[in-house]
N, C-alpha and C. Protein backbone atom coordinates (compact mmCIF):
# COMPACT_ATOMS: atom_id res chain seq x y z
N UNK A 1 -138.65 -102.55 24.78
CA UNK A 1 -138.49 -102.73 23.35
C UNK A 1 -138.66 -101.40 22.64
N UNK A 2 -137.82 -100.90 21.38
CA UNK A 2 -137.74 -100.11 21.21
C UNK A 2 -138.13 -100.38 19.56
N UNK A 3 -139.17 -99.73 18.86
CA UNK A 3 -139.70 -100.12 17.59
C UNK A 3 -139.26 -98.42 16.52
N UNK A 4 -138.58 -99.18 15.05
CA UNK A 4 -137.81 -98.30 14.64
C UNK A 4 -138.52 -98.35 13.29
N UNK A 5 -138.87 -96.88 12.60
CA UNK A 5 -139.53 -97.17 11.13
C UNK A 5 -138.00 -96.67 10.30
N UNK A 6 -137.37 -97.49 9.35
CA UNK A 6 -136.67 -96.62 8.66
C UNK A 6 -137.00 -96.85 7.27
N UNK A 7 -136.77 -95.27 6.48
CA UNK A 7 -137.02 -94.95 5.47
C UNK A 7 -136.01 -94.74 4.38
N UNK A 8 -136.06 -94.84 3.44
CA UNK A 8 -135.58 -94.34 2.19
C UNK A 8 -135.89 -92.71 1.55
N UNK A 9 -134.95 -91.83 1.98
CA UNK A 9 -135.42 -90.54 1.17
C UNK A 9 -136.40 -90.22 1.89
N UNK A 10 -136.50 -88.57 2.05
CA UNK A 10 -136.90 -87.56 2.83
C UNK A 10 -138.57 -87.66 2.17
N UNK A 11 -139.39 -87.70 3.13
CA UNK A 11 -140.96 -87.33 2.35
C UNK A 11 -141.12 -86.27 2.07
N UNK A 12 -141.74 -85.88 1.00
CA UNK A 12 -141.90 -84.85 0.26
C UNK A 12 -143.68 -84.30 0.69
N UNK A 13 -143.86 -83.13 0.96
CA UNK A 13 -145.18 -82.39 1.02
C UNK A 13 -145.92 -82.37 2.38
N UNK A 14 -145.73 -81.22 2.58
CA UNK A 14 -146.20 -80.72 3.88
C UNK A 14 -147.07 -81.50 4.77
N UNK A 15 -148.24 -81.78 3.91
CA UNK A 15 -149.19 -82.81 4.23
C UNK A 15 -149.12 -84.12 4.87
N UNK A 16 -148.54 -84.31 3.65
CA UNK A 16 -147.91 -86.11 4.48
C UNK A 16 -146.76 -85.37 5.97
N UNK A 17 -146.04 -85.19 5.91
CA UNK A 17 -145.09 -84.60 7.06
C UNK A 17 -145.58 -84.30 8.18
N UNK A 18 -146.63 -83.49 8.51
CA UNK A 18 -146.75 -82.70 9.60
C UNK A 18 -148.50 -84.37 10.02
N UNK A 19 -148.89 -84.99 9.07
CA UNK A 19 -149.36 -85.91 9.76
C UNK A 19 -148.89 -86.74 10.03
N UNK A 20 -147.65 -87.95 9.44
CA UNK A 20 -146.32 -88.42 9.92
C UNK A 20 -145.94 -88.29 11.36
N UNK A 21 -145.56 -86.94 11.41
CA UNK A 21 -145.03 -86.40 12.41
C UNK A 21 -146.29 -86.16 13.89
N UNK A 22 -147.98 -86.13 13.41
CA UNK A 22 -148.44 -86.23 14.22
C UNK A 22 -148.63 -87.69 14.90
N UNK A 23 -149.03 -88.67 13.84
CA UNK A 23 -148.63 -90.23 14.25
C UNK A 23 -147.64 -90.85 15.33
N UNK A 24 -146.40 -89.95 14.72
CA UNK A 24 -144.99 -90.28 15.40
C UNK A 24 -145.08 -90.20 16.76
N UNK A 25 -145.85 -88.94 16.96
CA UNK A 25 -145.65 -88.22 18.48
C UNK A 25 -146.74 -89.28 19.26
N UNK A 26 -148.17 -89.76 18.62
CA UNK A 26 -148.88 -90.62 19.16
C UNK A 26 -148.20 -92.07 19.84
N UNK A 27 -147.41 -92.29 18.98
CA UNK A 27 -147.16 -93.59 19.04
C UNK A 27 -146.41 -93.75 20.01
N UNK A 28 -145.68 -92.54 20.15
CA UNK A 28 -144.58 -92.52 21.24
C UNK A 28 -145.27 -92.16 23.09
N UNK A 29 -146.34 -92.37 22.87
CA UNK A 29 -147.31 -92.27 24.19
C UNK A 29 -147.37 -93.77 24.22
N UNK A 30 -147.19 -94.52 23.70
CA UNK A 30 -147.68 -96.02 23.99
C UNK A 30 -146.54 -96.52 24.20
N UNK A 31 -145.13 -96.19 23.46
CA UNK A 31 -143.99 -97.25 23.13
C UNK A 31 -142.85 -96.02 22.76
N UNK A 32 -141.70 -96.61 22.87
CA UNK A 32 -140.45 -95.77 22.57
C UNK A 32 -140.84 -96.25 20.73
N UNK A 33 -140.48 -95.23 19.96
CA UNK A 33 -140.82 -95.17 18.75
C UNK A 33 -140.33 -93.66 18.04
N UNK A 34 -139.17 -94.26 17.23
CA UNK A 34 -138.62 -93.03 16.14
C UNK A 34 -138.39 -93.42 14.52
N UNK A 35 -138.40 -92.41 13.90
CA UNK A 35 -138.77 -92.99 12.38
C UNK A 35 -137.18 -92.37 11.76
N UNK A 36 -136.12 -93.30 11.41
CA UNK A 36 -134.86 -92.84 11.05
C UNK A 36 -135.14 -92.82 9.33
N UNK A 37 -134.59 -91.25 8.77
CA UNK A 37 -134.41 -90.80 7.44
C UNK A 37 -133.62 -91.14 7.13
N UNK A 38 -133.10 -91.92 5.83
CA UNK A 38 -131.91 -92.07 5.37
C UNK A 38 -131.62 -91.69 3.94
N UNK A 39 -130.59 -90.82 3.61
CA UNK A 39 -130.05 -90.06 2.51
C UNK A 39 -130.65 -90.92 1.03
N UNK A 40 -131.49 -90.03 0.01
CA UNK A 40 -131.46 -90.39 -0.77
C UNK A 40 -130.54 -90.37 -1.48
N UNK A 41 -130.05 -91.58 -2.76
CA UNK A 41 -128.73 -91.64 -3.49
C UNK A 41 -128.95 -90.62 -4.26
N UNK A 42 -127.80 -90.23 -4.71
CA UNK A 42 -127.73 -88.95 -6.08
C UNK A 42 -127.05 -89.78 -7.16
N UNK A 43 -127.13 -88.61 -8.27
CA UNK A 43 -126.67 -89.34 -9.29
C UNK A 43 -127.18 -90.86 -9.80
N UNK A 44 -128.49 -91.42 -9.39
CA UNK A 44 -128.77 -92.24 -9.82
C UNK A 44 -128.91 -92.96 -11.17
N UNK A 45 -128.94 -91.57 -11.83
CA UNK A 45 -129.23 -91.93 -13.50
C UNK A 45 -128.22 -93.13 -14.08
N UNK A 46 -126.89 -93.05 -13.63
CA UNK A 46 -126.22 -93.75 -14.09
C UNK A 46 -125.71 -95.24 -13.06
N UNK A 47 -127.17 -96.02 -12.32
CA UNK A 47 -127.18 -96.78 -11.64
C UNK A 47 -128.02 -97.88 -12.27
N UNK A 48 -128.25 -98.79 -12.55
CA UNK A 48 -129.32 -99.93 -12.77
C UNK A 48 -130.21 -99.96 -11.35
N UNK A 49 -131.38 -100.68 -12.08
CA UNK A 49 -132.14 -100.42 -10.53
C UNK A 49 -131.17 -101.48 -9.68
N UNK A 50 -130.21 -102.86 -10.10
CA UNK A 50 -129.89 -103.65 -9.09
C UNK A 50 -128.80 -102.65 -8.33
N UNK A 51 -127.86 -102.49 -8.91
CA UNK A 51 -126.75 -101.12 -8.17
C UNK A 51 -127.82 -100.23 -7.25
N UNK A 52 -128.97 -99.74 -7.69
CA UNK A 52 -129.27 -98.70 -6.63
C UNK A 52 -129.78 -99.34 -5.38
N UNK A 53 -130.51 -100.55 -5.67
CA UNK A 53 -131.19 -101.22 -4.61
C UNK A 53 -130.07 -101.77 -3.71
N UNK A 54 -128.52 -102.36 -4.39
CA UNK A 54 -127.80 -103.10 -3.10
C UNK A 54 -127.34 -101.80 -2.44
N UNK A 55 -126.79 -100.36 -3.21
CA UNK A 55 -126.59 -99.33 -2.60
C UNK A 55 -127.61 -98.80 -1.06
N UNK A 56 -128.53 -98.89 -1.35
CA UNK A 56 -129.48 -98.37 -0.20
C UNK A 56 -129.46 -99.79 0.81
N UNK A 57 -129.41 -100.54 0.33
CA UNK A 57 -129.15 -101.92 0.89
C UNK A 57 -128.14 -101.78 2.45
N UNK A 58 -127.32 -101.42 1.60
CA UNK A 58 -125.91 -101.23 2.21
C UNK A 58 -126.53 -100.32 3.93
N UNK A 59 -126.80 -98.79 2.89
CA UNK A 59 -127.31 -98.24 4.48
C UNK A 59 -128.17 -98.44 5.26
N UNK A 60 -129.46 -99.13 4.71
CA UNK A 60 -130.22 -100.07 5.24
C UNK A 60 -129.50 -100.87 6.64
N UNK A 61 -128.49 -101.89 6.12
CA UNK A 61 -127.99 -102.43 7.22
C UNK A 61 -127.51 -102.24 7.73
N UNK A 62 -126.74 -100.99 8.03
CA UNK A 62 -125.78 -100.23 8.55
C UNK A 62 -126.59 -99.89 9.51
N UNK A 63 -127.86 -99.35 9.54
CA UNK A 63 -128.74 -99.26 10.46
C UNK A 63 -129.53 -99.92 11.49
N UNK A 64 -129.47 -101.26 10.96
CA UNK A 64 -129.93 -102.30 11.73
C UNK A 64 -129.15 -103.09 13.11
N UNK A 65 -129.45 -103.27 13.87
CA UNK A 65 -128.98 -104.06 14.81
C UNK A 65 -128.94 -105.23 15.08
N UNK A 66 -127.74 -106.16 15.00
CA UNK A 66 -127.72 -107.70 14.97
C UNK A 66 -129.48 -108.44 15.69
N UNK A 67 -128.91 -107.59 16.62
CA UNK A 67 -130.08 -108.84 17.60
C UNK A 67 -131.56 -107.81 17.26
N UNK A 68 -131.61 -106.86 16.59
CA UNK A 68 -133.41 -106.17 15.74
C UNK A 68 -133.99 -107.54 15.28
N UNK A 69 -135.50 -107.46 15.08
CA UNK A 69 -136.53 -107.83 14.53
C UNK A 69 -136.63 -107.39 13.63
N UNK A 70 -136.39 -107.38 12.14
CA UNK A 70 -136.42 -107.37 10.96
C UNK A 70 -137.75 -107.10 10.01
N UNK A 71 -138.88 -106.41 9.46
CA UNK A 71 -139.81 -106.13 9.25
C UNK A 71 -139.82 -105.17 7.95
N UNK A 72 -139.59 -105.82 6.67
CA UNK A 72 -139.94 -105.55 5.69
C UNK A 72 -141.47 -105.12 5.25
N UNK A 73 -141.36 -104.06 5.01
CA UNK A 73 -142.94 -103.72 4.40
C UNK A 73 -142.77 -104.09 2.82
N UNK A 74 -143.35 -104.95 2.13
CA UNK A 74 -143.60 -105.64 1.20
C UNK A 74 -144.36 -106.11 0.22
N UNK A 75 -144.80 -105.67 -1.13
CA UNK A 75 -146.30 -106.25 -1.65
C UNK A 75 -146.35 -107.73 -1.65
N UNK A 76 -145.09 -108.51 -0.95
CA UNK A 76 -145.56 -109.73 -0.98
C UNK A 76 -145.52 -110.74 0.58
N UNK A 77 -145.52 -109.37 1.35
CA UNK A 77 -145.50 -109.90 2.88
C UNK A 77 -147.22 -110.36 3.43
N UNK A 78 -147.24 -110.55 4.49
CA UNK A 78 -148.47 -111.38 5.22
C UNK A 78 -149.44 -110.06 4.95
N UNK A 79 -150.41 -110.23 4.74
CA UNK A 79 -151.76 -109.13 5.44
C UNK A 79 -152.16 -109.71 6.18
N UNK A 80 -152.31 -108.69 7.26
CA UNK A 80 -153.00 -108.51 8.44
C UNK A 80 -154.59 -107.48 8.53
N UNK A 81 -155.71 -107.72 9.01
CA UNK A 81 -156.50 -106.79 8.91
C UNK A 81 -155.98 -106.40 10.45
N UNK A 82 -156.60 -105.13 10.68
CA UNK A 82 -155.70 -104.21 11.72
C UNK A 82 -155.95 -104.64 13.29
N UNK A 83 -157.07 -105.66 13.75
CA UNK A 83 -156.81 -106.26 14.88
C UNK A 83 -155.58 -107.21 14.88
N UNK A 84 -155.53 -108.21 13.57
CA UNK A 84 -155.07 -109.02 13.65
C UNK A 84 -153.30 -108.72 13.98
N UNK A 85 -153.02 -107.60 12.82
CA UNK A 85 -152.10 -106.93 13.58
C UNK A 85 -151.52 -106.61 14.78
N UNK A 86 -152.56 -105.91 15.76
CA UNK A 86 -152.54 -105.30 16.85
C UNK A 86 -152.19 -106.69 17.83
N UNK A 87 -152.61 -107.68 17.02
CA UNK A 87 -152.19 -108.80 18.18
C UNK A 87 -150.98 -109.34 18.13
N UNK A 88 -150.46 -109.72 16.87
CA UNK A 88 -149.08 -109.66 15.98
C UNK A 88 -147.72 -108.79 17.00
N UNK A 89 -147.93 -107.16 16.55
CA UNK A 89 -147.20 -106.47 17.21
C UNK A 89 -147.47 -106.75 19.01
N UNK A 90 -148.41 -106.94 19.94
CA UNK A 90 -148.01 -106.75 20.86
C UNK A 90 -147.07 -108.46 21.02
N UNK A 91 -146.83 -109.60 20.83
CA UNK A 91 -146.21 -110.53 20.44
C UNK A 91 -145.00 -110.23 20.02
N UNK A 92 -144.74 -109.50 19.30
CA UNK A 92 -143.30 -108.80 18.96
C UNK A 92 -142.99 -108.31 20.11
N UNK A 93 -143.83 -106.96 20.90
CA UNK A 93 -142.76 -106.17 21.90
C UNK A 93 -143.23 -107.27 23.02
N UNK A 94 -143.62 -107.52 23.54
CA UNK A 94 -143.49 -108.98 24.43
C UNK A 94 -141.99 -109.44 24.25
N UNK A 95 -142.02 -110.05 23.37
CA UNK A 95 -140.50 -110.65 22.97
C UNK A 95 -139.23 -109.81 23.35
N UNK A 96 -139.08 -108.50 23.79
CA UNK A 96 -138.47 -108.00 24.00
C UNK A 96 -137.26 -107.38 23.22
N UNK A 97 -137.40 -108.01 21.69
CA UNK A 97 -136.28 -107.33 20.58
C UNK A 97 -136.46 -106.01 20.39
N UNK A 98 -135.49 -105.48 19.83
CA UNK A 98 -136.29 -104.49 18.68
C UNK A 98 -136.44 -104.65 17.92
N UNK A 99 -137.86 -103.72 17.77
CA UNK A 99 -138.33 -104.11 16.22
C UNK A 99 -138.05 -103.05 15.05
N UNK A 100 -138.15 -103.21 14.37
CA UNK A 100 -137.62 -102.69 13.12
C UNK A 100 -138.30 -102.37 11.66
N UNK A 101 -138.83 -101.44 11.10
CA UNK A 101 -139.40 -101.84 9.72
C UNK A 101 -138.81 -101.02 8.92
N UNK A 102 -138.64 -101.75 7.86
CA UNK A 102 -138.23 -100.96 6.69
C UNK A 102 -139.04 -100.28 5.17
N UNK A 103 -139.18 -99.08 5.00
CA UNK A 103 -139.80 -99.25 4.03
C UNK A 103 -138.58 -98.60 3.11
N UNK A 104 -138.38 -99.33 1.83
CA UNK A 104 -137.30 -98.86 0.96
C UNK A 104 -137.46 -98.10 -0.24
N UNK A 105 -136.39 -98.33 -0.90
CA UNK A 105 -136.80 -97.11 -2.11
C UNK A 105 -137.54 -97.02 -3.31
N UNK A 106 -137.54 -96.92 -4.45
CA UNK A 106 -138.60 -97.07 -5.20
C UNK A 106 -138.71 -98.58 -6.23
N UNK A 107 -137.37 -99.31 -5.69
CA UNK A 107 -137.10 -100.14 -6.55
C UNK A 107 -137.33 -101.77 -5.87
N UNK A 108 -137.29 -101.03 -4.15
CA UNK A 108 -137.72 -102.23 -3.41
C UNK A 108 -136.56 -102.52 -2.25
N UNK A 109 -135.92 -104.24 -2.11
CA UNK A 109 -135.03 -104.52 -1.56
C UNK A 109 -133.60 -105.10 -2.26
N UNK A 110 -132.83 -104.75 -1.34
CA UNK A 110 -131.36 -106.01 -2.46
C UNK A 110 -131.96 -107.27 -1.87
N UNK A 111 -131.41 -108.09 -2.12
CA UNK A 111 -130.81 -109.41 -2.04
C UNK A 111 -130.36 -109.40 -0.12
N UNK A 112 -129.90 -108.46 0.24
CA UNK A 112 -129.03 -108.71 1.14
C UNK A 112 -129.80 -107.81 2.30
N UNK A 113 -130.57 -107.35 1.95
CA UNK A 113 -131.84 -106.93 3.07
C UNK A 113 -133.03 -108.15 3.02
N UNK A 114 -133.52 -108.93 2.02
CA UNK A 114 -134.60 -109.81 1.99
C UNK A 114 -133.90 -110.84 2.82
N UNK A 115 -132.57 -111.29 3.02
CA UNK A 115 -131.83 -111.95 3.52
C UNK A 115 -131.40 -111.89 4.98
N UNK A 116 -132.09 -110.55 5.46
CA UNK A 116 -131.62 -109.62 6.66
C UNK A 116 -133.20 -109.61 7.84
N UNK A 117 -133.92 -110.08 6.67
CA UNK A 117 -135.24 -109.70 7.14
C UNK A 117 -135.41 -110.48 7.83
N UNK A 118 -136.56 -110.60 8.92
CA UNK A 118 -137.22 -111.73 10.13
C UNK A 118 -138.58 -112.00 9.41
N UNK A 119 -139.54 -110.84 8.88
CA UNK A 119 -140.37 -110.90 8.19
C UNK A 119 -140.73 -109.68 7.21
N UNK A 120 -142.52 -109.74 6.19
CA UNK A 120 -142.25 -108.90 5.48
C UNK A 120 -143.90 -109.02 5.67
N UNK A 121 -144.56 -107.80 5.57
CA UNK A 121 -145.88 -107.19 5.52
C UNK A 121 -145.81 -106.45 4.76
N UNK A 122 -147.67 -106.59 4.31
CA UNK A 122 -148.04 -105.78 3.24
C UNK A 122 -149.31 -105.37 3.66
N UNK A 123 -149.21 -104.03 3.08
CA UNK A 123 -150.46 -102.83 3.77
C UNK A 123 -151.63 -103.24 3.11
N UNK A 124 -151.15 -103.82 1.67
CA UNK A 124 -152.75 -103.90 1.00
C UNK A 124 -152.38 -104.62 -0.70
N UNK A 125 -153.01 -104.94 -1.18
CA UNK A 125 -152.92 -105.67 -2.70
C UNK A 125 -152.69 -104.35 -3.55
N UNK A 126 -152.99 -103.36 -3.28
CA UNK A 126 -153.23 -102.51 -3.90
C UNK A 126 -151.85 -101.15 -3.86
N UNK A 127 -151.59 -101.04 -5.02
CA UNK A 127 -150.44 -99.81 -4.90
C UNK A 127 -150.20 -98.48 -4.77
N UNK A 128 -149.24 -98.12 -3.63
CA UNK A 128 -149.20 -96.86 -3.13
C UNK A 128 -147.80 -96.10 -3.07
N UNK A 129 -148.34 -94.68 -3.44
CA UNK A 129 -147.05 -93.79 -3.41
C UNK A 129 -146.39 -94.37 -2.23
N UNK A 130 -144.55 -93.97 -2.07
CA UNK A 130 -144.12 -94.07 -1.15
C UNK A 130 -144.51 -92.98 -0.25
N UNK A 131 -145.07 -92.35 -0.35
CA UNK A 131 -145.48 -91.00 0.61
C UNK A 131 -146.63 -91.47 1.30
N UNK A 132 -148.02 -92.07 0.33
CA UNK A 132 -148.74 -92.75 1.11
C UNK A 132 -148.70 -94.38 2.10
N UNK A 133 -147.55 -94.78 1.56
CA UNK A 133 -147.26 -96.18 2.63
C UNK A 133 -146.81 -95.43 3.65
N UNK A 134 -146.08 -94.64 3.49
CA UNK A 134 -145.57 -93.99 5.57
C UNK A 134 -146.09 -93.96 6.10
N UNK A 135 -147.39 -92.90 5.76
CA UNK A 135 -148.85 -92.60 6.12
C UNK A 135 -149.55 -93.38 7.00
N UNK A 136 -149.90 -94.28 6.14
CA UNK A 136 -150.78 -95.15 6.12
C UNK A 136 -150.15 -96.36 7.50
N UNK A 137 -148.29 -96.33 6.76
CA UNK A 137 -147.90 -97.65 8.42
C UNK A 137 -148.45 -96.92 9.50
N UNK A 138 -148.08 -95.60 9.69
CA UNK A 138 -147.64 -94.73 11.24
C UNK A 138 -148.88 -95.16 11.58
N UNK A 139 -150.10 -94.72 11.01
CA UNK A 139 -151.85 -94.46 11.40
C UNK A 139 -152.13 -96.05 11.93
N UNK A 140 -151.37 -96.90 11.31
CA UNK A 140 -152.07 -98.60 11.37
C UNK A 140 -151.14 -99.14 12.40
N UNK A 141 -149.95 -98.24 12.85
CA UNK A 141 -148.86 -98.95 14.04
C UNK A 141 -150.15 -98.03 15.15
N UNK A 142 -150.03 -96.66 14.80
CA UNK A 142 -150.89 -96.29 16.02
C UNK A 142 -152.53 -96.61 16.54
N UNK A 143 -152.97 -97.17 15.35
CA UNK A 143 -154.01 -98.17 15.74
C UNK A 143 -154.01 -99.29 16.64
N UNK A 144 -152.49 -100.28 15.77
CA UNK A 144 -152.68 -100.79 16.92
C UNK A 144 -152.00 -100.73 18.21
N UNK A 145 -151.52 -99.76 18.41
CA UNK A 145 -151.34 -99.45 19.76
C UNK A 145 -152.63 -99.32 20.74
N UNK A 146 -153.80 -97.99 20.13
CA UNK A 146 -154.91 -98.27 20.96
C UNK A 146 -155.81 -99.16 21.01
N UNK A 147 -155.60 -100.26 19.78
CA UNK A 147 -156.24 -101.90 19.96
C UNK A 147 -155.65 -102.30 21.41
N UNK A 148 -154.18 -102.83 21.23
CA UNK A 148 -153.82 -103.06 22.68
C UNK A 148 -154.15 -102.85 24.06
N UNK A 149 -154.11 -101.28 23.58
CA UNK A 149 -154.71 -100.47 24.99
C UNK A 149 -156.24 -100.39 25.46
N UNK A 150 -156.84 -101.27 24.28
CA UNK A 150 -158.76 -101.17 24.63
C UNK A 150 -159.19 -99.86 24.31
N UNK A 151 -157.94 -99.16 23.88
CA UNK A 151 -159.13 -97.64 23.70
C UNK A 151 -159.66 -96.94 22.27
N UNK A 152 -160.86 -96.44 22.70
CA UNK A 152 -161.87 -96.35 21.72
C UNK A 152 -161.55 -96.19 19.90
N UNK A 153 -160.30 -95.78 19.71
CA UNK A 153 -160.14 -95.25 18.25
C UNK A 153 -160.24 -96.21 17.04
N UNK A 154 -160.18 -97.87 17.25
CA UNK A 154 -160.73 -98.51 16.50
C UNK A 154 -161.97 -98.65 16.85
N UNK A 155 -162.91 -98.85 15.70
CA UNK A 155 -164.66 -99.41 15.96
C UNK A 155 -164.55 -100.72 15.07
N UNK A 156 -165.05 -102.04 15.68
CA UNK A 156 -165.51 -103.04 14.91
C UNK A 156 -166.89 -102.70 13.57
């Protein structure tokens, strides 16, 4: 099983990036795991947020694979505290799909990605830059990877 983060628009600031990118490389010790960038729109000014959202929509699904596992990150998807997770995801790659998450652009999903979805999680009640949700998934996918694995980096 092959687990895919895709994004909306390039992250901005060194910081977030080069820890991103340290996550990325972790995760990929446990599981095949790559995080696909996808072009932010231009010219937005003269878009409504619904036009911009089915627009990204569009490449959204263009990216997806019929038979993917679908995984909206969402302020109105399930919380999980991060074992509960860790048990969640290994249940997913068990299953043998790929999995898939999306985090989108600033306006959310179309219609035709909520429609696309298998499910939708949420990191927390509480609201976060899109720079800090990347963050924050990569660190909580690579958690629970070493939940799975029994090794030490979560503490009860």
């Amino acid at each position: 099983m092959k687990t895919t983060l895709i994004l909306v628009g390039k992250t901005n600031g060194k910081l977030y990036n080069a820890a991103i990118d340290d996550y990325e490389q972790r995760i990929s010790h446990y599981m095949p795991f790559s995080i696909k960038v996808l072009p932010e729109l231009r010219s937005t000014k003269s878009l409504t947020e619904e036009q911009q959202k089915s627009k990204e929509g569009e490449m959204i699904l263009k990216n997806i694979s019929p038979s993917d596992t679908v995984v909206l990150l969402d302020e109105h998807g399930s919380e999980y505290r991060s074992i509960e997770y860790a048990r969640w995801l290994e249940k997913k790659r068990n299953g043998g799909r790929n999995l898939t998450f999306v985090i989108g652009g600033p306006y959310g999903f179309s219609d035709a990605v909520y429609g696309r979805a298998n499910e939708k999680i949420s990191l927390s009640k509480m609201t976060f830059s899109h720079q800090m949700v990347r963050l924050i998934f990569v660190e909580q996918l690579y958690r629970a990877c070493t939940i799975i694995k029994g090794e030490p980096y979560h503490h009860e």
